[in-house]
C-alpha atoms as a PDB file:
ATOM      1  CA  UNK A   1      10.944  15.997  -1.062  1.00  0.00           C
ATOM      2  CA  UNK A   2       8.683  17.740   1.716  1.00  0.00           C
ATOM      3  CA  UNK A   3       5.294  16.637   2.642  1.00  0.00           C
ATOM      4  CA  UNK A   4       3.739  19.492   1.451  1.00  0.00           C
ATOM      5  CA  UNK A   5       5.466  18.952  -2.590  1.00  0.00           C
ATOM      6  CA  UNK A   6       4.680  15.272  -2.500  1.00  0.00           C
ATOM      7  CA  UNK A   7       0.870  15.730  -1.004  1.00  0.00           C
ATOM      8  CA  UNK A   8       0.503  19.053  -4.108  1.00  0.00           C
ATOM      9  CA  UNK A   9       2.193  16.500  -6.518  1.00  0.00           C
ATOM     10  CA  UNK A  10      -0.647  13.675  -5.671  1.00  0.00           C
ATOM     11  CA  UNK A  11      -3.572  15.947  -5.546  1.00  0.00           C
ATOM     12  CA  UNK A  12      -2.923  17.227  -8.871  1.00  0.00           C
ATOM     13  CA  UNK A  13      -2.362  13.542 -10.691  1.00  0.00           C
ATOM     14  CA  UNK A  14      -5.695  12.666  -8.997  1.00  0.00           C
ATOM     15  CA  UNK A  15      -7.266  15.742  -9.778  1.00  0.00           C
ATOM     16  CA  UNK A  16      -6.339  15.363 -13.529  1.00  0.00           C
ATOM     17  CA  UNK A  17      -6.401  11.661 -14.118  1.00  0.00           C
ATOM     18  CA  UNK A  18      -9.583   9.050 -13.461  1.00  0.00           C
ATOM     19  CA  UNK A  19      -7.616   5.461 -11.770  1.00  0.00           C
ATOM     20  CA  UNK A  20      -8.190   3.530 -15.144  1.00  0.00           C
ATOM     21  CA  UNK A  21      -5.709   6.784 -16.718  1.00  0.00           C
ATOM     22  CA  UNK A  22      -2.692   6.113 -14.067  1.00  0.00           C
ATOM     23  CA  UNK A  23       0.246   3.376 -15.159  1.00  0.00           C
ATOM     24  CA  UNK A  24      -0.684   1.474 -11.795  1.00  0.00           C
ATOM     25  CA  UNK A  25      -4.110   0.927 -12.590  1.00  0.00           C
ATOM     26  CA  UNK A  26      -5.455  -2.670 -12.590  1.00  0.00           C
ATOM     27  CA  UNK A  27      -8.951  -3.854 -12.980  1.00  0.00           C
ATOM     28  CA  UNK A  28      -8.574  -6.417 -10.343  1.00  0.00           C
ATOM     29  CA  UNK A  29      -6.002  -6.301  -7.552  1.00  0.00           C
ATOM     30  CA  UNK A  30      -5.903 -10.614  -8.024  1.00  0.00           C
ATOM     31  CA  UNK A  31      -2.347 -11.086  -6.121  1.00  0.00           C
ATOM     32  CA  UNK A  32      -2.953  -8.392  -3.202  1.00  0.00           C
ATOM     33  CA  UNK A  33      -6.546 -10.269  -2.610  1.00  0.00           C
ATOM     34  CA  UNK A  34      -5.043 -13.279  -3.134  1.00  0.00           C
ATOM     35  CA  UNK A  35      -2.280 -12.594  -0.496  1.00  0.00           C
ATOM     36  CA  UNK A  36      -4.796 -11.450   1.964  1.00  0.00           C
ATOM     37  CA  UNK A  37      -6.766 -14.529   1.900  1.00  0.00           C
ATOM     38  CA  UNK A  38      -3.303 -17.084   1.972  1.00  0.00           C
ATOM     39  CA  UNK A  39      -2.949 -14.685   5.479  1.00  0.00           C
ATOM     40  CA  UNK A  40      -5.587 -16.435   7.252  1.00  0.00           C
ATOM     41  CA  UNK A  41      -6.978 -12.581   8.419  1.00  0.00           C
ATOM     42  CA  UNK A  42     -10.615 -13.048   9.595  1.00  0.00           C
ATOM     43  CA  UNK A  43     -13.100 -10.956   7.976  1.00  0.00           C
ATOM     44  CA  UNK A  44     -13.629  -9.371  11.260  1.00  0.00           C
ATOM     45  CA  UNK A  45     -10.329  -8.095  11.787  1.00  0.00           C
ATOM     46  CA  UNK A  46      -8.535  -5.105  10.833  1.00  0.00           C
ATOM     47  CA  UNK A  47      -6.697  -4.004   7.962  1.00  0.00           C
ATOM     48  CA  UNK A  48      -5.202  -0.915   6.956  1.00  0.00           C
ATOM     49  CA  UNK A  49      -4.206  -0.362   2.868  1.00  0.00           C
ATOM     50  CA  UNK A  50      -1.731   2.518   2.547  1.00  0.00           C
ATOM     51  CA  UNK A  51      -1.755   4.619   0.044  1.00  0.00           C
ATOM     52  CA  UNK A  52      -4.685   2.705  -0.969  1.00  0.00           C
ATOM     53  CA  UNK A  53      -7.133   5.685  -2.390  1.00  0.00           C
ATOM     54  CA  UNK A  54      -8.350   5.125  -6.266  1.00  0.00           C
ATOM     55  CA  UNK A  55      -7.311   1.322  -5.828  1.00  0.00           C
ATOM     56  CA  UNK A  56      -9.638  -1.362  -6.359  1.00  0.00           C
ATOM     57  CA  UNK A  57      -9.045  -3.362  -3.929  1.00  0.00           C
ATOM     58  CA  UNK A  58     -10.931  -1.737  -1.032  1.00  0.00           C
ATOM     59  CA  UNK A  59     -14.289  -2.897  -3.291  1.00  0.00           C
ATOM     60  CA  UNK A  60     -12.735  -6.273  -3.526  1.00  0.00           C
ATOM     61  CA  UNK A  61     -12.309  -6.735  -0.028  1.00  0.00           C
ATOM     62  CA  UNK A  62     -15.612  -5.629   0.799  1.00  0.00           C
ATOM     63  CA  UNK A  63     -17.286  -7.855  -1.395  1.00  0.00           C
ATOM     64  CA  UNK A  64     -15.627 -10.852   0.268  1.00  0.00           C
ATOM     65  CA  UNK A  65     -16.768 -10.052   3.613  1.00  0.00           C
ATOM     66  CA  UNK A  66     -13.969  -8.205   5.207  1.00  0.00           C
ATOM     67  CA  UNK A  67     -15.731  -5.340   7.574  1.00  0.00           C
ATOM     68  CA  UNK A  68     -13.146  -3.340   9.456  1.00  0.00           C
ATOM     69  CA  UNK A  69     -11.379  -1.834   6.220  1.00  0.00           C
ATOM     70  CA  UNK A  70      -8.721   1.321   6.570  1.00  0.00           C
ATOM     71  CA  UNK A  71      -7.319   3.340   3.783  1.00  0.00           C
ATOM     72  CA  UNK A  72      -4.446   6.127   4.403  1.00  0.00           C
ATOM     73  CA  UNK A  73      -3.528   8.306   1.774  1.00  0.00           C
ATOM     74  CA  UNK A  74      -1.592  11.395   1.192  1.00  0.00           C
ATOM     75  CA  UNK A  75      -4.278  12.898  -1.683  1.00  0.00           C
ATOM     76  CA  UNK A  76      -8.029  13.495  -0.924  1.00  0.00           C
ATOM     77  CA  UNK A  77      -9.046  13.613  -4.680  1.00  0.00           C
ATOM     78  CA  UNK A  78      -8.064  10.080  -4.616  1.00  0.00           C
ATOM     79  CA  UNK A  79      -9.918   9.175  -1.638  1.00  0.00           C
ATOM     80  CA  UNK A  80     -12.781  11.083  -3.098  1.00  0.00           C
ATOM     81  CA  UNK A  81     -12.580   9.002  -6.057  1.00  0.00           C
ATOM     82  CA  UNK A  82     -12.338   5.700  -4.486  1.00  0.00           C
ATOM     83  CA  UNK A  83     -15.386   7.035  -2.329  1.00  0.00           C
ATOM     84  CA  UNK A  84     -17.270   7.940  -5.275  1.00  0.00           C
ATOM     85  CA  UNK A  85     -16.701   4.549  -7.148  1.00  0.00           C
ATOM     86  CA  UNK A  86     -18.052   2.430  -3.678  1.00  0.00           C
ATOM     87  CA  UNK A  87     -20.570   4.470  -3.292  1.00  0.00           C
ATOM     88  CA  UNK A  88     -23.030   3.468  -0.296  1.00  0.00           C
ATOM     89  CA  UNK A  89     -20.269   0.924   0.435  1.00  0.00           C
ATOM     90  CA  UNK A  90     -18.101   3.990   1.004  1.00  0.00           C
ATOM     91  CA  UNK A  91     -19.904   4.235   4.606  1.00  0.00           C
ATOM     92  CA  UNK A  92     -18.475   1.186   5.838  1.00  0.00           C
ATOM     93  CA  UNK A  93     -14.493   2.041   4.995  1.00  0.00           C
ATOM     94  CA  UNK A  94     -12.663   4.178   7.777  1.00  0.00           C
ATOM     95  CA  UNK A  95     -11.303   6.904   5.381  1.00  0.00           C
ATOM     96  CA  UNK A  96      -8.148   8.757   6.825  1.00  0.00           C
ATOM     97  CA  UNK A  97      -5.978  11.750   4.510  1.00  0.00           C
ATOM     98  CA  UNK A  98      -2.511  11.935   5.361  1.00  0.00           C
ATOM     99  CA  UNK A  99       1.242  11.543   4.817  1.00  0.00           C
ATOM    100  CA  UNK A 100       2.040   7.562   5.792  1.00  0.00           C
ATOM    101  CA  UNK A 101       5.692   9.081   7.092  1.00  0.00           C
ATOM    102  CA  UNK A 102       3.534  10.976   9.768  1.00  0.00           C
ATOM    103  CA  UNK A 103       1.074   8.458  10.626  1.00  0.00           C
ATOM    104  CA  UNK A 104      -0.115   8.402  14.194  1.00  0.00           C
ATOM    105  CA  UNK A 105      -2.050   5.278  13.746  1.00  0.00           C
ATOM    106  CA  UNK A 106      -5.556   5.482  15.965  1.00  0.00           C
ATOM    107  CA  UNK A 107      -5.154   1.458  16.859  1.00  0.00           C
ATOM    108  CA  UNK A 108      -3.283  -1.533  15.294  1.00  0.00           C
ATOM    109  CA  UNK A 109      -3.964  -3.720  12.882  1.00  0.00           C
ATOM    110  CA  UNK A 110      -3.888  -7.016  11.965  1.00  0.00           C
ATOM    111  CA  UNK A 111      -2.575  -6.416   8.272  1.00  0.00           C
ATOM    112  CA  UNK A 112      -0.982  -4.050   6.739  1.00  0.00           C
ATOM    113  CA  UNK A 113      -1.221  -3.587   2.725  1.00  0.00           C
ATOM    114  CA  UNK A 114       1.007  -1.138   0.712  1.00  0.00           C
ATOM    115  CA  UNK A 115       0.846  -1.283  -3.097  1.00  0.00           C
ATOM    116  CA  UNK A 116       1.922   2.210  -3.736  1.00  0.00           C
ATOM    117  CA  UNK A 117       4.158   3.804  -1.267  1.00  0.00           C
ATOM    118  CA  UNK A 118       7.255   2.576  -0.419  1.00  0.00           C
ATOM    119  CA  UNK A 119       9.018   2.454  -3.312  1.00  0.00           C
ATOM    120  CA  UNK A 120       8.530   6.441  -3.308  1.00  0.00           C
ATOM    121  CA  UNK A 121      10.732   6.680  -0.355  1.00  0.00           C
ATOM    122  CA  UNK A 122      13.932   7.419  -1.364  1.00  0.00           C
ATOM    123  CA  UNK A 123      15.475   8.377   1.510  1.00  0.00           C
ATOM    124  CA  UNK A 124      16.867   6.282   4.479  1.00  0.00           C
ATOM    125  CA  UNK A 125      14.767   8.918   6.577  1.00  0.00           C
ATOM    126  CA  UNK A 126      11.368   8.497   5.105  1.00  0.00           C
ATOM    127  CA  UNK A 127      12.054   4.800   4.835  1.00  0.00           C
ATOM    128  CA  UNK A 128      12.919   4.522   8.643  1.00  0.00           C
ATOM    129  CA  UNK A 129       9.600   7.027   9.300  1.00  0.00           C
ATOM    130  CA  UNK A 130       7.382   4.313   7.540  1.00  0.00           C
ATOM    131  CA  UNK A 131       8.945   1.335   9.119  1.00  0.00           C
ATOM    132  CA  UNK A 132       8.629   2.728  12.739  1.00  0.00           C
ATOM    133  CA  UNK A 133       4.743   3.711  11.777  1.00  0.00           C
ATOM    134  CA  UNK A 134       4.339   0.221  10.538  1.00  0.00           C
ATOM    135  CA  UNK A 135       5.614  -1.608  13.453  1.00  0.00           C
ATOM    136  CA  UNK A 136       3.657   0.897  15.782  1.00  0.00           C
ATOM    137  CA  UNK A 137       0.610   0.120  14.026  1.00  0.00           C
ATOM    138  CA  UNK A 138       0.591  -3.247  13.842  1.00  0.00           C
ATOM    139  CA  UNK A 139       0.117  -6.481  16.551  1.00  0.00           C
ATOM    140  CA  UNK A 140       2.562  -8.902  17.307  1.00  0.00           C
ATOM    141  CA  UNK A 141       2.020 -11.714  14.779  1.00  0.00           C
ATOM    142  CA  UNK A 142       0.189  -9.138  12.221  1.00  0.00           C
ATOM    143  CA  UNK A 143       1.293  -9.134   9.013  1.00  0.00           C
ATOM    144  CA  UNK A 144       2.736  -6.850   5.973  1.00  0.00           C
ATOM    145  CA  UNK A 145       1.646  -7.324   2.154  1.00  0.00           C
ATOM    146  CA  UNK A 146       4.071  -4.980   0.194  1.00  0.00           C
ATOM    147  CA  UNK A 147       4.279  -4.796  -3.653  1.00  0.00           C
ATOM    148  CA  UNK A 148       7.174  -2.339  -4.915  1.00  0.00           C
ATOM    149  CA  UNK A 149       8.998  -1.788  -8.478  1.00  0.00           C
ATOM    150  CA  UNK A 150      11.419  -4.629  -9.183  1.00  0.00           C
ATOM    151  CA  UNK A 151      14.741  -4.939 -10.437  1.00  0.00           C
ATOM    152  CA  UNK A 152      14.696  -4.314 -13.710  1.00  0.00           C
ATOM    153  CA  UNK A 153      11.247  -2.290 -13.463  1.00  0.00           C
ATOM    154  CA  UNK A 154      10.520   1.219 -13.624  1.00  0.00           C
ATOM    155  CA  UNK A 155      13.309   3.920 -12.417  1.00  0.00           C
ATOM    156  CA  UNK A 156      10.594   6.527 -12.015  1.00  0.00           C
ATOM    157  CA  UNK A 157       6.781   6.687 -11.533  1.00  0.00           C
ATOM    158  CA  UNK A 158       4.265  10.091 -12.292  1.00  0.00           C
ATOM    159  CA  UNK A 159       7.463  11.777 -12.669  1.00  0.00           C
ATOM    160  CA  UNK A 160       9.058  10.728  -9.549  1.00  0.00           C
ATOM    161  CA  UNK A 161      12.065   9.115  -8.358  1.00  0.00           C
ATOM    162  CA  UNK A 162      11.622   5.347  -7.029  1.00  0.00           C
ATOM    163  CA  UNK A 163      13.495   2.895  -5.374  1.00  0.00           C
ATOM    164  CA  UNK A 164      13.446  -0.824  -6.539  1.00  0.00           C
ATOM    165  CA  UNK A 165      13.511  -3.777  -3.981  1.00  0.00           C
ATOM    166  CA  UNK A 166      13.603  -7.302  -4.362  1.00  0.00           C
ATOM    167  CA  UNK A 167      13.209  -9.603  -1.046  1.00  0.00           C
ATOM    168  CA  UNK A 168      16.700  -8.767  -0.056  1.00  0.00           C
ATOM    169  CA  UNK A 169      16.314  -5.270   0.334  1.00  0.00           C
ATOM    170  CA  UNK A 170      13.611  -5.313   2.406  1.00  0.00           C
ATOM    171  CA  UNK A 171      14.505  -7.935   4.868  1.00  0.00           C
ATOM    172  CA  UNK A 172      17.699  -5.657   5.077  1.00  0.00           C
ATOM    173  CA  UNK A 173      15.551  -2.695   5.510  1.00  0.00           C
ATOM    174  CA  UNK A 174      12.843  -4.258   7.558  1.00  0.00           C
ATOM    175  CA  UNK A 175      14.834  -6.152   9.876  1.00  0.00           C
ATOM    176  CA  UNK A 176      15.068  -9.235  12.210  1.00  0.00           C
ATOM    177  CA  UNK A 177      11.288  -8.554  13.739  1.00  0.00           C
ATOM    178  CA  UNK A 178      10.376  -9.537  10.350  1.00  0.00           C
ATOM    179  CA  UNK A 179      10.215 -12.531   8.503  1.00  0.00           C
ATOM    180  CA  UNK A 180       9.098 -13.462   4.925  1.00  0.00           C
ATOM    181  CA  UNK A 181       6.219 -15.848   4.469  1.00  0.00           C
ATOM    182  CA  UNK A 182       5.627 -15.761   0.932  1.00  0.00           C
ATOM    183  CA  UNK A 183       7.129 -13.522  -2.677  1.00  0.00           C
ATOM    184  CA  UNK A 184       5.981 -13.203  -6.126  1.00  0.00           C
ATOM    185  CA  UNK A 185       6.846 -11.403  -8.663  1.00  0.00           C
ATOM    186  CA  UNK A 186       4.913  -9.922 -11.442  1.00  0.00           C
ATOM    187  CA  UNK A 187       4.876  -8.057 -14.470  1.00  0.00           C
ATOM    188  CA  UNK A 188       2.319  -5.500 -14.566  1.00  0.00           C
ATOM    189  CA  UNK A 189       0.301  -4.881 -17.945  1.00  0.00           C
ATOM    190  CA  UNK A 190      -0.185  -0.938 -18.128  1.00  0.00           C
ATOM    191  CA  UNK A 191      -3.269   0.666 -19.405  1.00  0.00           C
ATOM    192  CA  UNK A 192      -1.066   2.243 -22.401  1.00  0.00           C
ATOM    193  CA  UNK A 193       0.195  -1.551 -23.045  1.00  0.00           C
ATOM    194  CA  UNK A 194       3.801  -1.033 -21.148  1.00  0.00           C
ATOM    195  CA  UNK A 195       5.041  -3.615 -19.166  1.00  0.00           C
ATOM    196  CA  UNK A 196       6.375  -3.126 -15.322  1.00  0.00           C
ATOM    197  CA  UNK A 197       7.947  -5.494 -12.825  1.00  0.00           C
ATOM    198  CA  UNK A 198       6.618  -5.678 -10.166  1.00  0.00           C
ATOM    199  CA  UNK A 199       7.053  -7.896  -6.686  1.00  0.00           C
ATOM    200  CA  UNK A 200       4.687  -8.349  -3.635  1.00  0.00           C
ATOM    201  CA  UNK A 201       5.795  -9.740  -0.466  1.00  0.00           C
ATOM    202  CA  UNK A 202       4.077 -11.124   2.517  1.00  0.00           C
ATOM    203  CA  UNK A 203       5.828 -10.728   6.105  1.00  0.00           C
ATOM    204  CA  UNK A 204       5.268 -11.035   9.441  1.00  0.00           C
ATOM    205  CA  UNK A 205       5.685  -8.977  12.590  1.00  0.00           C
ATOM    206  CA  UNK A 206       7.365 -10.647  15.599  1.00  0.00           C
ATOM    207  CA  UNK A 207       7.123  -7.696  17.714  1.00  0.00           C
ATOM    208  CA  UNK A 208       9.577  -5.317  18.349  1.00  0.00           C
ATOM    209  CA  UNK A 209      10.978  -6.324  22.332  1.00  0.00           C
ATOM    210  CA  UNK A 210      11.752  -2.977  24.249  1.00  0.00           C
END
């Protein structure tokens, strides 16, 4: 699927739909916070959450006391949304609109967060795209927070194809730079009462030796 389907797709769910109407929506985004804090990040450093507009999260983490906040995503209704819900709180998030496959990340980060993406990327291409813009945006000894469907979850989500991934598969996918910290799955209570599994996974980034 091009960029320019999958960025018309996303602008139309989040032009149609508040957060609280999407499957993914939670009230509180408990394990990704929770994850975040087991990190040992500093509030002062940096984080980037892909795919990350609409989510909660970003209002979580600023309540806590994190202060150098990024969120990339494809759709600017959703990052309007998000914006909207923060409101003056929306001035201290660095807001960027784009594709994460074509990410030319500005500086690296400390931590990288991805509840929504990944398991979109069907391809070996677009999987290999994110991966390289991950480890280009991130410092040695940063690390990755990544939830995805799991086995036995969802096939599809907003009409889309997904991928499921346990540990495994992403260690395959992710490689020896990588290594796994901490897993937990989860099944996710939808707003229409359905239930999803879900698992989020904490790695870190050894560098990538060139």
């Amino acid at each position: 699927m091009s960029q320019s389907v999958t960025k018309k797709h996303w602008e139309t769910v989040w032009s149609e739909k508040l957060p609280d109407e999407t499957s993914w929506y939670q009230q509180e985004a408990t394990i990704s916070l929770a994850m975040i804090k087991r990190s040992g990040l500093a509030h002062g450093e940096a984080l980037i959450d892909v795919g990350g507009g609409a989510s909660v999260l970003v209002g979580q983490l600023l309540e806590d006391g994190f202060r150098d906040i990024t969120v990339l995503d494809i759709s600017a209704a959703a990052l309007q949304q998000s914006q909207t819900q923060l409101g003056r709180g929306a001035s201290q998030i660095n807001w960027i609109e784009g594709d994460v496959c074509q990410f030319e990340p500005p500086r690296r980060y400390a931590l990288w967060h991805d509840r929504a993406v990944f398991h979109f990327l069907t391809s070996s291409a677009d999987q290999r795209r994110y991966i390289e813009r991950l480890e280009r945006s991130l410092v040695a000894g940063g690390q990755l927070i990544i939830a995805t469907f799991a086995p036995g979850g969802p096939e599809k989500c907003s009409g889309l194809d997904i991928v499921q991934h346990d540990a495994d598969s992403l260690q395959c996918l992710f490689g020896g730079a990588w290594s796994l910290l901490e897993e937990q799955l989860d099944t996710h209570l939808t707003p229409a009462g359905k239930q999803q599994k879900f698992g989020f996974y904490r790695f870190e980034f050894q560098g990538v030796q060139h």
